[in-house]
PDB file of N, CA and C in Angstrom:
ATOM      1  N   UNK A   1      -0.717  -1.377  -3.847  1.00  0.00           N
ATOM      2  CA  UNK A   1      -1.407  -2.058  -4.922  1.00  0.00           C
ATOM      3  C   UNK A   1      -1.248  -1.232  -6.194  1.00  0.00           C
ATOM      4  N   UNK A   2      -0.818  -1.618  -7.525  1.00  0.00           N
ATOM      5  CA  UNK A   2      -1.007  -1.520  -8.373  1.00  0.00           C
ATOM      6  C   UNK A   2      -2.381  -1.129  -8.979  1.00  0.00           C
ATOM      7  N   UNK A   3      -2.762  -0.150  -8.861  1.00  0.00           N
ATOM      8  CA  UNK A   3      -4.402   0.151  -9.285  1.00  0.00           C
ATOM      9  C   UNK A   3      -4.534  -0.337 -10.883  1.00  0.00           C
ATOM     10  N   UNK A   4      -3.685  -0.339 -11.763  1.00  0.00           N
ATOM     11  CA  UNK A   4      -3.658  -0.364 -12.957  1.00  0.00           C
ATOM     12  C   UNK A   4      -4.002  -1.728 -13.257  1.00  0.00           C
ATOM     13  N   UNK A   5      -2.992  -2.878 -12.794  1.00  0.00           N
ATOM     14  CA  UNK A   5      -2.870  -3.860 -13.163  1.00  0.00           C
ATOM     15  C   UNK A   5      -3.253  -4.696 -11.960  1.00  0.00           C
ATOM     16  N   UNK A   6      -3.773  -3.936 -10.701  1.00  0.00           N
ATOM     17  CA  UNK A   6      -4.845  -4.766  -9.666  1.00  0.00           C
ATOM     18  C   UNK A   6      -3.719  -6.081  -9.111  1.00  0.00           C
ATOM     19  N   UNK A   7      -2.913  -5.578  -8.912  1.00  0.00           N
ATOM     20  CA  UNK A   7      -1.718  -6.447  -7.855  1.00  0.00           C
ATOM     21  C   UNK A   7      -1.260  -5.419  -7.207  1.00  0.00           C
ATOM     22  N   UNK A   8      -1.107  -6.547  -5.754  1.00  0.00           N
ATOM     23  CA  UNK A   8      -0.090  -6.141  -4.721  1.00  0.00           C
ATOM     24  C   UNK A   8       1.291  -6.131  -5.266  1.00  0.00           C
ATOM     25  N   UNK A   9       1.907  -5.271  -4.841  1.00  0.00           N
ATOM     26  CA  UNK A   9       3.355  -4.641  -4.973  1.00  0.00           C
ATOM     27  C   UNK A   9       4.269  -4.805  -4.172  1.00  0.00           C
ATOM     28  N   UNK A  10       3.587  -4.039  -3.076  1.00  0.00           N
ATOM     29  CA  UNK A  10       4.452  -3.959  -1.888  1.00  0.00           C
ATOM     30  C   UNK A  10       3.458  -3.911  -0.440  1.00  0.00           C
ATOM     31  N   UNK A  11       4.077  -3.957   0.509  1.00  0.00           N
ATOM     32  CA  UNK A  11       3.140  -4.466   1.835  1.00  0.00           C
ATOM     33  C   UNK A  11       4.182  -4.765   2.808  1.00  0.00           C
ATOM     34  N   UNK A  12       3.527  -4.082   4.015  1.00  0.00           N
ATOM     35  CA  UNK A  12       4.496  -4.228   5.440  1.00  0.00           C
ATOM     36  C   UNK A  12       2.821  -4.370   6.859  1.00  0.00           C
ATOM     37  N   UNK A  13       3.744  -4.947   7.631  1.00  0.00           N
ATOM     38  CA  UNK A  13       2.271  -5.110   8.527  1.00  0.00           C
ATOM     39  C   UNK A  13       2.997  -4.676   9.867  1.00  0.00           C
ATOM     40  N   UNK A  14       2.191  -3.787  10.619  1.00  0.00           N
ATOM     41  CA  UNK A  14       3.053  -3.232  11.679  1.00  0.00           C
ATOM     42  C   UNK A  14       1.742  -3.146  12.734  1.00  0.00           C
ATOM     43  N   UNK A  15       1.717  -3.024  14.285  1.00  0.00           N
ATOM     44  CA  UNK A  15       0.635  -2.046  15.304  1.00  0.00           C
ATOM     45  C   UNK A  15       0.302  -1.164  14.956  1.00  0.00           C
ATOM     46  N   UNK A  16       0.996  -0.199  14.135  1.00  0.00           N
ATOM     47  CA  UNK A  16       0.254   1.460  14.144  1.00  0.00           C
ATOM     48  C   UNK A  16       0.974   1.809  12.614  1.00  0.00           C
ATOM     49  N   UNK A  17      -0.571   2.767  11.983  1.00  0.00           N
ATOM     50  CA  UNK A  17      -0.075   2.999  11.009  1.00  0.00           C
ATOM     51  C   UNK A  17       0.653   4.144  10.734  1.00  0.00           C
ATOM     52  N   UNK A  18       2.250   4.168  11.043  1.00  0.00           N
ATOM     53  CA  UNK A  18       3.307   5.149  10.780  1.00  0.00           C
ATOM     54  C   UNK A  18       4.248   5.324   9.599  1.00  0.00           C
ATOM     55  N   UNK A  19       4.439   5.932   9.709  1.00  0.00           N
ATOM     56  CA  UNK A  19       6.030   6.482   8.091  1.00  0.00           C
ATOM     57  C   UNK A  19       6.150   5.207   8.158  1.00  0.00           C
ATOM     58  N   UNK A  20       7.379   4.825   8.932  1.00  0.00           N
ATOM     59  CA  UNK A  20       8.122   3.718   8.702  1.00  0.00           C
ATOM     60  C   UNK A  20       7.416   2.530   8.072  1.00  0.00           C
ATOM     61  N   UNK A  21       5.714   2.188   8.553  1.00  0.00           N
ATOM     62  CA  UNK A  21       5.321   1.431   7.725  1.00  0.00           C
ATOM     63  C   UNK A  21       5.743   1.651   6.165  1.00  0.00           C
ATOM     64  N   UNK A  22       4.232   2.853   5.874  1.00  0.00           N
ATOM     65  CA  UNK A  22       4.332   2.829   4.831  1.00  0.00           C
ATOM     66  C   UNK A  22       5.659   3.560   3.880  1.00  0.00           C
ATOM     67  N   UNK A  23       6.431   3.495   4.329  1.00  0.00           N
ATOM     68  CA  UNK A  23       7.943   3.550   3.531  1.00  0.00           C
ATOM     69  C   UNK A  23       8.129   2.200   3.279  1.00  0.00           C
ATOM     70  N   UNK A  24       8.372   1.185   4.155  1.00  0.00           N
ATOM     71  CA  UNK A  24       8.511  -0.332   4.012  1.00  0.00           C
ATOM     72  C   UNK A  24       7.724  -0.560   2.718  1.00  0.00           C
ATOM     73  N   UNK A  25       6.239  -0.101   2.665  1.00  0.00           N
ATOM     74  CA  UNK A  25       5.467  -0.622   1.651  1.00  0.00           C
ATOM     75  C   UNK A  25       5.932  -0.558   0.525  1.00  0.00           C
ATOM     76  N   UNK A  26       6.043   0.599   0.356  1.00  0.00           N
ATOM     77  CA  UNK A  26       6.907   1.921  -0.788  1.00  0.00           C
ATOM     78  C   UNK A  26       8.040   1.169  -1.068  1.00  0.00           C
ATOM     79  N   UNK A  27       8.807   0.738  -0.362  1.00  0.00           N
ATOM     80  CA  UNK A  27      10.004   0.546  -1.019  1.00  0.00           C
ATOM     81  C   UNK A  27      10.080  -1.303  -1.883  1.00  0.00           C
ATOM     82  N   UNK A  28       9.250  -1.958  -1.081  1.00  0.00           N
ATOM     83  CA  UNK A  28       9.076  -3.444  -1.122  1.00  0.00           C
ATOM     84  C   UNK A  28       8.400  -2.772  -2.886  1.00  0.00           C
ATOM     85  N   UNK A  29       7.241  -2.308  -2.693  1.00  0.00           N
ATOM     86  CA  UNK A  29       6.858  -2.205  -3.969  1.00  0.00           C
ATOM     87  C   UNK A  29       7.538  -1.577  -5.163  1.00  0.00           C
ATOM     88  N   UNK A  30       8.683  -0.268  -5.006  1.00  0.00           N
ATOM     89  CA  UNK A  30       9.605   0.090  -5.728  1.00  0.00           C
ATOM     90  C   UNK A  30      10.233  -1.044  -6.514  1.00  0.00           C
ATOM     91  N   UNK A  31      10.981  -1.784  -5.514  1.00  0.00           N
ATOM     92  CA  UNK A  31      12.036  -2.823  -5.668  1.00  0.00           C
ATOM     93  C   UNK A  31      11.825  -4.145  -6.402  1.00  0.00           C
ATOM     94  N   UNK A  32      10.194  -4.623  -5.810  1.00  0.00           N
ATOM     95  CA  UNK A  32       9.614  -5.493  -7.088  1.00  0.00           C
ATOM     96  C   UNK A  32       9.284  -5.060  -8.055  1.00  0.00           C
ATOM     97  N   UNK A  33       8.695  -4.047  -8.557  1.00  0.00           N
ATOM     98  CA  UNK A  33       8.284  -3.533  -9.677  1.00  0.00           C
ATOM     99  C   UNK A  33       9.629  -3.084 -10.454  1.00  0.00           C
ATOM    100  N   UNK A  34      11.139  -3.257 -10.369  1.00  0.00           N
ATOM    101  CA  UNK A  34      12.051  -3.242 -10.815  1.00  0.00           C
ATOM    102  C   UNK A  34      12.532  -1.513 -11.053  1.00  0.00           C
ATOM    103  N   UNK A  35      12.206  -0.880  -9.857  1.00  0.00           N
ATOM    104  CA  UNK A  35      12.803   0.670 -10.111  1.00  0.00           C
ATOM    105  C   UNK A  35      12.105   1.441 -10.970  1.00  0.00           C
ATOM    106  N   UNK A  36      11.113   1.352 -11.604  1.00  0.00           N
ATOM    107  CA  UNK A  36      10.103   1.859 -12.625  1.00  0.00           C
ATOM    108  C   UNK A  36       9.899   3.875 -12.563  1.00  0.00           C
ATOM    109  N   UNK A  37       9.676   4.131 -13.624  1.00  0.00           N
ATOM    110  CA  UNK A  37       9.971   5.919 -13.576  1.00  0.00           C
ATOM    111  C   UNK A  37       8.608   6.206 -13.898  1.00  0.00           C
ATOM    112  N   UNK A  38       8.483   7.539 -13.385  1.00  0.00           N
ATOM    113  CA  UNK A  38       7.104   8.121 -14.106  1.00  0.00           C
ATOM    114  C   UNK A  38       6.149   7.321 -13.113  1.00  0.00           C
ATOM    115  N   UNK A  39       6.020   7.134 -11.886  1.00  0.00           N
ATOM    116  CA  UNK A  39       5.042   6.462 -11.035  1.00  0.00           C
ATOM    117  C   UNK A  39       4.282   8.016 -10.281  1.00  0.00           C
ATOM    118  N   UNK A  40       2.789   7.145 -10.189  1.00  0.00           N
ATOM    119  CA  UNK A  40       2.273   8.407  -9.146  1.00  0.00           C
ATOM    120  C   UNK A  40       1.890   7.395  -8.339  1.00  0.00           C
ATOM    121  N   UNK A  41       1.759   8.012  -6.951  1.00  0.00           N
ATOM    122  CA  UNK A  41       1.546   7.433  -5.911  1.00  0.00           C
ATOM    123  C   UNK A  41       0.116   8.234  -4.640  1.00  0.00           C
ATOM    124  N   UNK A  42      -0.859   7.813  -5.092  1.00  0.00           N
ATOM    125  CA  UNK A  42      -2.028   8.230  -4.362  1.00  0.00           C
ATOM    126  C   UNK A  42      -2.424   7.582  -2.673  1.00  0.00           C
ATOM    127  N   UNK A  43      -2.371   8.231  -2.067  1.00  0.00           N
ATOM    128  CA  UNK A  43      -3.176   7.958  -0.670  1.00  0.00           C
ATOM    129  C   UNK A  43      -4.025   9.116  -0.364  1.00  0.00           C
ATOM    130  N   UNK A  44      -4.520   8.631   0.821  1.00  0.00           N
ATOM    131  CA  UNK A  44      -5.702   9.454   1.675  1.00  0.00           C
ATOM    132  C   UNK A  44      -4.816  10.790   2.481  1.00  0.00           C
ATOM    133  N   UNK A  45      -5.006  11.369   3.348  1.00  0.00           N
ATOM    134  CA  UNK A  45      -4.267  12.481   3.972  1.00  0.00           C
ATOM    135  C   UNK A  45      -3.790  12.146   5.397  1.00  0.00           C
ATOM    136  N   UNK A  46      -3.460  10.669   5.587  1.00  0.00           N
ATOM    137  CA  UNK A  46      -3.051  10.351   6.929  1.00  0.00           C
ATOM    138  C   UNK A  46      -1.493  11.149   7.319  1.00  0.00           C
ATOM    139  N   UNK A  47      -1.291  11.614   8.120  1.00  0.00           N
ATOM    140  CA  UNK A  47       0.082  12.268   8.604  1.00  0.00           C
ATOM    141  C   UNK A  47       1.437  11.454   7.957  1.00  0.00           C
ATOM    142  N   UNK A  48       1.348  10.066   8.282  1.00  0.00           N
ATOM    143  CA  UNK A  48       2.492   8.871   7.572  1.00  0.00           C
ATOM    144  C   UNK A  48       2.560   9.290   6.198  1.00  0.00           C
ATOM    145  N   UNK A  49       1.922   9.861   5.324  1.00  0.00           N
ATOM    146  CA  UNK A  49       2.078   9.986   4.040  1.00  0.00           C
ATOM    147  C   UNK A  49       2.520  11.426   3.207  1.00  0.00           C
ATOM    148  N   UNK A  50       2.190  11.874   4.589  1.00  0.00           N
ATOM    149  CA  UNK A  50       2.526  13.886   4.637  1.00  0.00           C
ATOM    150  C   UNK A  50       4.070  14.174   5.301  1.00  0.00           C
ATOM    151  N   UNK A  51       4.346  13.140   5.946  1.00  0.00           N
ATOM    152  CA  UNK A  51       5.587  13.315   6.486  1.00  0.00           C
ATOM    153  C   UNK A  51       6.899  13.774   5.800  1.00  0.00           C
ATOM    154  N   UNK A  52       7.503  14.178   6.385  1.00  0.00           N
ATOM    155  CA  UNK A  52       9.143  14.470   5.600  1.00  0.00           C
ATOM    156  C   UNK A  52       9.546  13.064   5.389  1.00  0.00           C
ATOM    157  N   UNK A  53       9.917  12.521   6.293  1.00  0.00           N
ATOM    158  CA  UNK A  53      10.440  11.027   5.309  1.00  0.00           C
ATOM    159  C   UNK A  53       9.889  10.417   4.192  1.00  0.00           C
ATOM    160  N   UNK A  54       8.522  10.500   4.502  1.00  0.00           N
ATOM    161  CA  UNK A  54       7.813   9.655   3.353  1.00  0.00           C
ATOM    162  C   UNK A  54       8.027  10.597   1.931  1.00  0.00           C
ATOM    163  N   UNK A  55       8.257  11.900   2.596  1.00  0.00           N
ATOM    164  CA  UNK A  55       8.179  13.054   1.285  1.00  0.00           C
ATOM    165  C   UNK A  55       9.650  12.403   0.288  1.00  0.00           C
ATOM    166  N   UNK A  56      10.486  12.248   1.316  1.00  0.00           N
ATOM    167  CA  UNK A  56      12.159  12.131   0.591  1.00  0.00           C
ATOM    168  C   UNK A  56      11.802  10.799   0.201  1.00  0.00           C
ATOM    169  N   UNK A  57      11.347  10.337   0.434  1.00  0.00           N
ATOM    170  CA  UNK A  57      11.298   8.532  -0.130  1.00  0.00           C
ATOM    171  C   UNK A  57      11.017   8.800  -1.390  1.00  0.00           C
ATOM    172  N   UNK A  58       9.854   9.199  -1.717  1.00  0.00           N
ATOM    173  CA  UNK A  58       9.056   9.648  -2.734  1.00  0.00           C
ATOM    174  C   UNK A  58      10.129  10.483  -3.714  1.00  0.00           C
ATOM    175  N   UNK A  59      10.627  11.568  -3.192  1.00  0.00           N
ATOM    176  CA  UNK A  59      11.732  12.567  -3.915  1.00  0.00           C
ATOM    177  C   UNK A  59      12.948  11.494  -4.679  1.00  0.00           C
ATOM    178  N   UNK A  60      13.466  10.786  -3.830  1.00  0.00           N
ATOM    179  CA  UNK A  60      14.272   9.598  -3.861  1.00  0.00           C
ATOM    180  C   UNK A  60      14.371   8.772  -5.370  1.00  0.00           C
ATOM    181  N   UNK A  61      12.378   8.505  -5.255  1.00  0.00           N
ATOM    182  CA  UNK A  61      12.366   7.134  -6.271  1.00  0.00           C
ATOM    183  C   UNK A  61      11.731   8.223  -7.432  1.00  0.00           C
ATOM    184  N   UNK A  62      11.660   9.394  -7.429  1.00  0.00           N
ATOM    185  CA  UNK A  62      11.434  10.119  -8.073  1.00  0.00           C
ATOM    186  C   UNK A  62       9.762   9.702  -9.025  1.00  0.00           C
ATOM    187  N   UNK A  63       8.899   9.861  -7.893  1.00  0.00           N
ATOM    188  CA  UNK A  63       7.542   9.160  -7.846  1.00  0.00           C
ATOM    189  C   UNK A  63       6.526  10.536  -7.056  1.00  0.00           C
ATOM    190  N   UNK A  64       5.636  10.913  -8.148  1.00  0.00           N
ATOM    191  CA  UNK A  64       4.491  11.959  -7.402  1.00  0.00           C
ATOM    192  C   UNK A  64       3.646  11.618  -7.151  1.00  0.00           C
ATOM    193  N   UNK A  65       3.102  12.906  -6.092  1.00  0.00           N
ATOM    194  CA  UNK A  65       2.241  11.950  -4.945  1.00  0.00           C
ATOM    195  C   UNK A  65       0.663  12.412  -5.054  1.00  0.00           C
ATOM    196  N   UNK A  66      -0.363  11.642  -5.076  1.00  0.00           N
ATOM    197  CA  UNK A  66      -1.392  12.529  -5.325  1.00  0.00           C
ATOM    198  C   UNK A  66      -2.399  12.013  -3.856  1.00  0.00           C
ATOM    199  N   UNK A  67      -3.184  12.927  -2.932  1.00  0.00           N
ATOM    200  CA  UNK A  67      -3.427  12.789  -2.166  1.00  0.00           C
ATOM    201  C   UNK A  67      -5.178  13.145  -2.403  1.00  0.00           C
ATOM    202  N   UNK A  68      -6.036  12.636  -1.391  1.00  0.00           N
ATOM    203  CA  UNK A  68      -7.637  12.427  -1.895  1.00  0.00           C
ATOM    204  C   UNK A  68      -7.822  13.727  -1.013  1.00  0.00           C
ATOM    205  N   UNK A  69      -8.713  14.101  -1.723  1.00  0.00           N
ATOM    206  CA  UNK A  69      -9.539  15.392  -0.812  1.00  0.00           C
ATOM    207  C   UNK A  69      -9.985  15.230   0.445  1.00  0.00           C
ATOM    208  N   UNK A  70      -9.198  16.481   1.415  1.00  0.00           N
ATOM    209  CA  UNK A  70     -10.046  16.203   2.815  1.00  0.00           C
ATOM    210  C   UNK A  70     -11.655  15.634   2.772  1.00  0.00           C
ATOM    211  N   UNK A  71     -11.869  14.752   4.014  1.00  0.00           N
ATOM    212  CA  UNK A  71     -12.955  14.206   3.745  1.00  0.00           C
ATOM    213  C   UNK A  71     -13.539  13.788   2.686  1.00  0.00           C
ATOM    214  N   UNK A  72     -12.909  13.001   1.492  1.00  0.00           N
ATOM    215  CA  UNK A  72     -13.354  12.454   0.293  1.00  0.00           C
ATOM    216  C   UNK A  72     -13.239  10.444   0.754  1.00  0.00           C
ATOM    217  N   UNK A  73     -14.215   9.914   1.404  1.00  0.00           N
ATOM    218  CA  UNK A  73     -13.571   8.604   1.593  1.00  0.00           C
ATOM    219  C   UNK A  73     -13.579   8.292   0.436  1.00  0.00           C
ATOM    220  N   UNK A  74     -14.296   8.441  -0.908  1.00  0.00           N
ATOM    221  CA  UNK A  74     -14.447   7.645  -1.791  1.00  0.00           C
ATOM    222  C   UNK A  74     -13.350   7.808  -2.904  1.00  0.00           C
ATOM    223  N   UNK A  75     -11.898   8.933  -2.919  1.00  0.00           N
ATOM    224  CA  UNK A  75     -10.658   9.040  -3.814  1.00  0.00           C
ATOM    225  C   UNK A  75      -9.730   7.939  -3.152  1.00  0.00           C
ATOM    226  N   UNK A  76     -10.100   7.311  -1.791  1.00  0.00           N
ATOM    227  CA  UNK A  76      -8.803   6.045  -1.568  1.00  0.00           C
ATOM    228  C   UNK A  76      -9.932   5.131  -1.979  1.00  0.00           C
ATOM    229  N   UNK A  77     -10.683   4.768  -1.991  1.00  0.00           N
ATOM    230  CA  UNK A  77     -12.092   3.295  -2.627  1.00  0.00           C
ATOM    231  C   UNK A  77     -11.241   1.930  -2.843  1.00  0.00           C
ATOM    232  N   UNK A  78     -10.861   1.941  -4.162  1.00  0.00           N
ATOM    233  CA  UNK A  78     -10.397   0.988  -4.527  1.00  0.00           C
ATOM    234  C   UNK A  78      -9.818   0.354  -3.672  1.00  0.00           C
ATOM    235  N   UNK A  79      -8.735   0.743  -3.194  1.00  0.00           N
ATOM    236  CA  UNK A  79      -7.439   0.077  -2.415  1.00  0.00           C
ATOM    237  C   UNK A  79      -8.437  -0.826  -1.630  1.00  0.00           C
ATOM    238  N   UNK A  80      -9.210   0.516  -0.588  1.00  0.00           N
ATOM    239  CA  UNK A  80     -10.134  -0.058   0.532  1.00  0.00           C
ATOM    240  C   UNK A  80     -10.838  -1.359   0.527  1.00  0.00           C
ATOM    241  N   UNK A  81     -11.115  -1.194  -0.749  1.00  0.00           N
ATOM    242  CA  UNK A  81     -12.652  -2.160  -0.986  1.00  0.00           C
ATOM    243  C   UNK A  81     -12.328  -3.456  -1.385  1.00  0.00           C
ATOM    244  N   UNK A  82     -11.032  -3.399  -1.983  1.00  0.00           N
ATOM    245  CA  UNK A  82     -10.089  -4.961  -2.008  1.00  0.00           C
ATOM    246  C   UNK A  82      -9.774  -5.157  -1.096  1.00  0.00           C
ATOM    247  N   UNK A  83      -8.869  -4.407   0.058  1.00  0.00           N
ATOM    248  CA  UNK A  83      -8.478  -5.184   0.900  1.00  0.00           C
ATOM    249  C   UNK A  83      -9.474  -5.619   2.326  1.00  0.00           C
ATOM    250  N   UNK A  84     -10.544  -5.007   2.163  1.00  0.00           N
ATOM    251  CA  UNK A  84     -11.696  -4.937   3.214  1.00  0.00           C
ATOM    252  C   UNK A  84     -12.363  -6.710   2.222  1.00  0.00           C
ATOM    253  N   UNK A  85     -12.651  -6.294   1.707  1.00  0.00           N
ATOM    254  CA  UNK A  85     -13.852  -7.252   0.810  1.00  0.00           C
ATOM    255  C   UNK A  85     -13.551  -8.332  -0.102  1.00  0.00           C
ATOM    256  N   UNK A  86     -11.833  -8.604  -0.032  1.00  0.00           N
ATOM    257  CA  UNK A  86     -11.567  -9.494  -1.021  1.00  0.00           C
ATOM    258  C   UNK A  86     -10.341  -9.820  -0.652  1.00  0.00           C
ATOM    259  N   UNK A  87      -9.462  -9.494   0.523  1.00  0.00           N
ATOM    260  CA  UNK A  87      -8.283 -10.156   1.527  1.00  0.00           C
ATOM    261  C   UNK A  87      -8.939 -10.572   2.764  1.00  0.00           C
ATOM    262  N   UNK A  88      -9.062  -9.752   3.289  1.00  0.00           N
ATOM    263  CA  UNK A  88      -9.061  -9.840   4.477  1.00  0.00           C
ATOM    264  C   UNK A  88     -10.672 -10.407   5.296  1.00  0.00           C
ATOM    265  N   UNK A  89     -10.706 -12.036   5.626  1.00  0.00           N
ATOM    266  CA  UNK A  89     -11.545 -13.115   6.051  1.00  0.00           C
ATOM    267  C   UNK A  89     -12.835 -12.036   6.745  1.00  0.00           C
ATOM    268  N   UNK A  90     -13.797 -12.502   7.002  1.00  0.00           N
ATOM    269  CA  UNK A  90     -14.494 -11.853   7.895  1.00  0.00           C
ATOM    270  C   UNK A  90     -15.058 -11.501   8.696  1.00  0.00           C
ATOM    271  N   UNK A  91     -14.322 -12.750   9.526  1.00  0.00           N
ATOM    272  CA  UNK A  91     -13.891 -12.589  11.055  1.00  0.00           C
ATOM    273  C   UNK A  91     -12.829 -12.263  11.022  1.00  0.00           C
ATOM    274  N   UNK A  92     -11.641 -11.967  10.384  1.00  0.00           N
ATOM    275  CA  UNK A  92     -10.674 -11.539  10.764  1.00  0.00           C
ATOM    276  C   UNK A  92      -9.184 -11.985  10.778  1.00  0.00           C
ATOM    277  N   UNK A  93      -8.539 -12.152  11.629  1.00  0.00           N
ATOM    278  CA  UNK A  93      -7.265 -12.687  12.253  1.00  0.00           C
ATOM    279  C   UNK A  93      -7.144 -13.068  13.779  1.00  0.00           C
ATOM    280  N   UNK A  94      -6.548 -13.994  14.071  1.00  0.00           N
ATOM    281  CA  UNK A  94      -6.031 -14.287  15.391  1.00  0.00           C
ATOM    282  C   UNK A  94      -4.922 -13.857  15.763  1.00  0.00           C
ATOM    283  N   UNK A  95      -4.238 -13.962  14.805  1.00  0.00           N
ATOM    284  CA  UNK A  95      -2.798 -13.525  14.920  1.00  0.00           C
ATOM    285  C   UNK A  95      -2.328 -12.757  13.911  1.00  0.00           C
ATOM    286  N   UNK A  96      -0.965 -11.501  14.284  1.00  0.00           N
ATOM    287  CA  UNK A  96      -0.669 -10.957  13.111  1.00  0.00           C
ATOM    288  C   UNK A  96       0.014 -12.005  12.293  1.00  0.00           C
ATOM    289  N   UNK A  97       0.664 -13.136  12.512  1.00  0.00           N
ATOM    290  CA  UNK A  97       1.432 -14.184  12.008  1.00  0.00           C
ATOM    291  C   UNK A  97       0.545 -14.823  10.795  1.00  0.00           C
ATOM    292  N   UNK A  98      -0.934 -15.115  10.968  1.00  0.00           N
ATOM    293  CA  UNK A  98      -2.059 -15.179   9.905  1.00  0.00           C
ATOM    294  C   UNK A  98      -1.832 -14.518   8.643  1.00  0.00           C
ATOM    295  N   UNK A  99      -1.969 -13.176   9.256  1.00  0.00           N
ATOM    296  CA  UNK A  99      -2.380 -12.335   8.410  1.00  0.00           C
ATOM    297  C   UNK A  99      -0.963 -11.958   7.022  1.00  0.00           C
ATOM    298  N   UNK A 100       0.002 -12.239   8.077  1.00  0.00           N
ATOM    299  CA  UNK A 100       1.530 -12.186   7.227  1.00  0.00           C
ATOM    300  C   UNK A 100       1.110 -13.281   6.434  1.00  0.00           C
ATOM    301  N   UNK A 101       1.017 -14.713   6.964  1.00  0.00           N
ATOM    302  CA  UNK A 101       1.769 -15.407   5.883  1.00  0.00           C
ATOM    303  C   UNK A 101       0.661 -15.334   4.560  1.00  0.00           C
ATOM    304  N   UNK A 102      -1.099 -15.197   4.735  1.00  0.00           N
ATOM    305  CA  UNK A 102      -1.618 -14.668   3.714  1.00  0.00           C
ATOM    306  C   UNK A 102      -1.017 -13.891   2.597  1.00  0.00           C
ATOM    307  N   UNK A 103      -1.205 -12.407   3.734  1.00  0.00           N
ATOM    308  CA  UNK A 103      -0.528 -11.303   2.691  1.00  0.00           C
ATOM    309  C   UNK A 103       0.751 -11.814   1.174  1.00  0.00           C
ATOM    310  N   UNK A 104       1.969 -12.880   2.579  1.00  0.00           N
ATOM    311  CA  UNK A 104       2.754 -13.093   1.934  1.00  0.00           C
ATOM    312  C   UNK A 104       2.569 -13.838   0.698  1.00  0.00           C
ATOM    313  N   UNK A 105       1.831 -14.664   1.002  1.00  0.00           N
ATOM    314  CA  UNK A 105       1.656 -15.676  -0.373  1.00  0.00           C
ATOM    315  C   UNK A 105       0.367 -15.442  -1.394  1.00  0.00           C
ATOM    316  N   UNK A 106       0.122 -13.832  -1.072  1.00  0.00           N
ATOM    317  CA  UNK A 106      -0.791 -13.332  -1.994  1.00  0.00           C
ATOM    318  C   UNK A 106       0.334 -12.578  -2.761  1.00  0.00           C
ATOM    319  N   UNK A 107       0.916 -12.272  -2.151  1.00  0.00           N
ATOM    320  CA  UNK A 107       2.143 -10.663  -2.968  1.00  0.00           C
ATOM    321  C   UNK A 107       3.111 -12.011  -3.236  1.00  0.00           C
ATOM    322  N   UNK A 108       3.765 -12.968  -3.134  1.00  0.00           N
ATOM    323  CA  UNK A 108       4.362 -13.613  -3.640  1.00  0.00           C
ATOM    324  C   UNK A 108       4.242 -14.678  -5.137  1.00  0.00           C
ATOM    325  N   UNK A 109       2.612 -14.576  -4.885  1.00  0.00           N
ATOM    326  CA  UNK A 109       1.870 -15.388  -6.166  1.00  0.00           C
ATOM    327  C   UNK A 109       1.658 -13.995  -7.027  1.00  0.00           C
ATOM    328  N   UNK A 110       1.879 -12.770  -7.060  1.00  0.00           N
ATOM    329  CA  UNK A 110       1.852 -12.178  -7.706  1.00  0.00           C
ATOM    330  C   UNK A 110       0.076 -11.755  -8.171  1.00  0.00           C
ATOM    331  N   UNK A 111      -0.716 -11.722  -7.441  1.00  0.00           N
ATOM    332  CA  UNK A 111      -2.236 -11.799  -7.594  1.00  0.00           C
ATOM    333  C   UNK A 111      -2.438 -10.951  -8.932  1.00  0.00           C
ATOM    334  N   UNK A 112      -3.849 -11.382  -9.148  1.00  0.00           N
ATOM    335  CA  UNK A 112      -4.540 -10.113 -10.251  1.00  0.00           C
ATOM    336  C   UNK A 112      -5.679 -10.311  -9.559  1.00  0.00           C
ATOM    337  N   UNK A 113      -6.497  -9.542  -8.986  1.00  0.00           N
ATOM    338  CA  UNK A 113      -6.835  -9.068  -7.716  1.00  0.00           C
ATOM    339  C   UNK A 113      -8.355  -8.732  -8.865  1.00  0.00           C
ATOM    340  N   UNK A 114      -9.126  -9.634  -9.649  1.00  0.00           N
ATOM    341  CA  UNK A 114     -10.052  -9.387 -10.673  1.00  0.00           C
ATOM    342  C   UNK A 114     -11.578  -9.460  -9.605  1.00  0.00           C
TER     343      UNK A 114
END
């Protein structure tokens, strides 16, 4: 998500949250946002985001990374609190197939996520 301008970017939906996800995310969002310079890129301290791959991805699109203080839930918030409280129904999903074609035609309409 775009914290700035409060759109989805980029987005991958997988079983477990690993590199390879969020690289998928990373790159979907690189690639729409048209290659853009001077990006920082904030998450929480999950291992997927500390990783060597995710590190070179990052090195790659030439994008720094800023990470929330151990035990700080409230430096990832934002992201959280949209996609908890303003995507995602509240019962849930039945299927991951749901939840795709949502996602999809939220990141495809280009949201402003107000």
């Amino acid at each position: 998500m775009d914290i700035f301008a409060r759109r989805v970017v980029g987005w991958a939906l997988s079983s477990k949250p690993d590199t390879d996800l969020v690289i998928k995310a990373l790159d979907m969002a690189y690639e729409q946002r048209g290659k853009p310079q001077g990006l920082l890129f904030h998450s929480d301290q999950g291992a997927q985001y500390g990783s060597r791959q995710f590190h070179q991805r990052l090195w790659r699109y030439r994008i720094r990374q800023s990470m929330s203080r151990r035990g700080n839930c409230y430096d990832n918030s934002p992201m959280a609190r949209v996609l908890k409280t303003e995507w995602v129904p509240t019962v849930g999903y039945m299927a991951a197939q749901e939840a795709q074609r949502d996602i999809r035609s939220l990141s495809d309409a280009s949201p402003r996520l107000d």
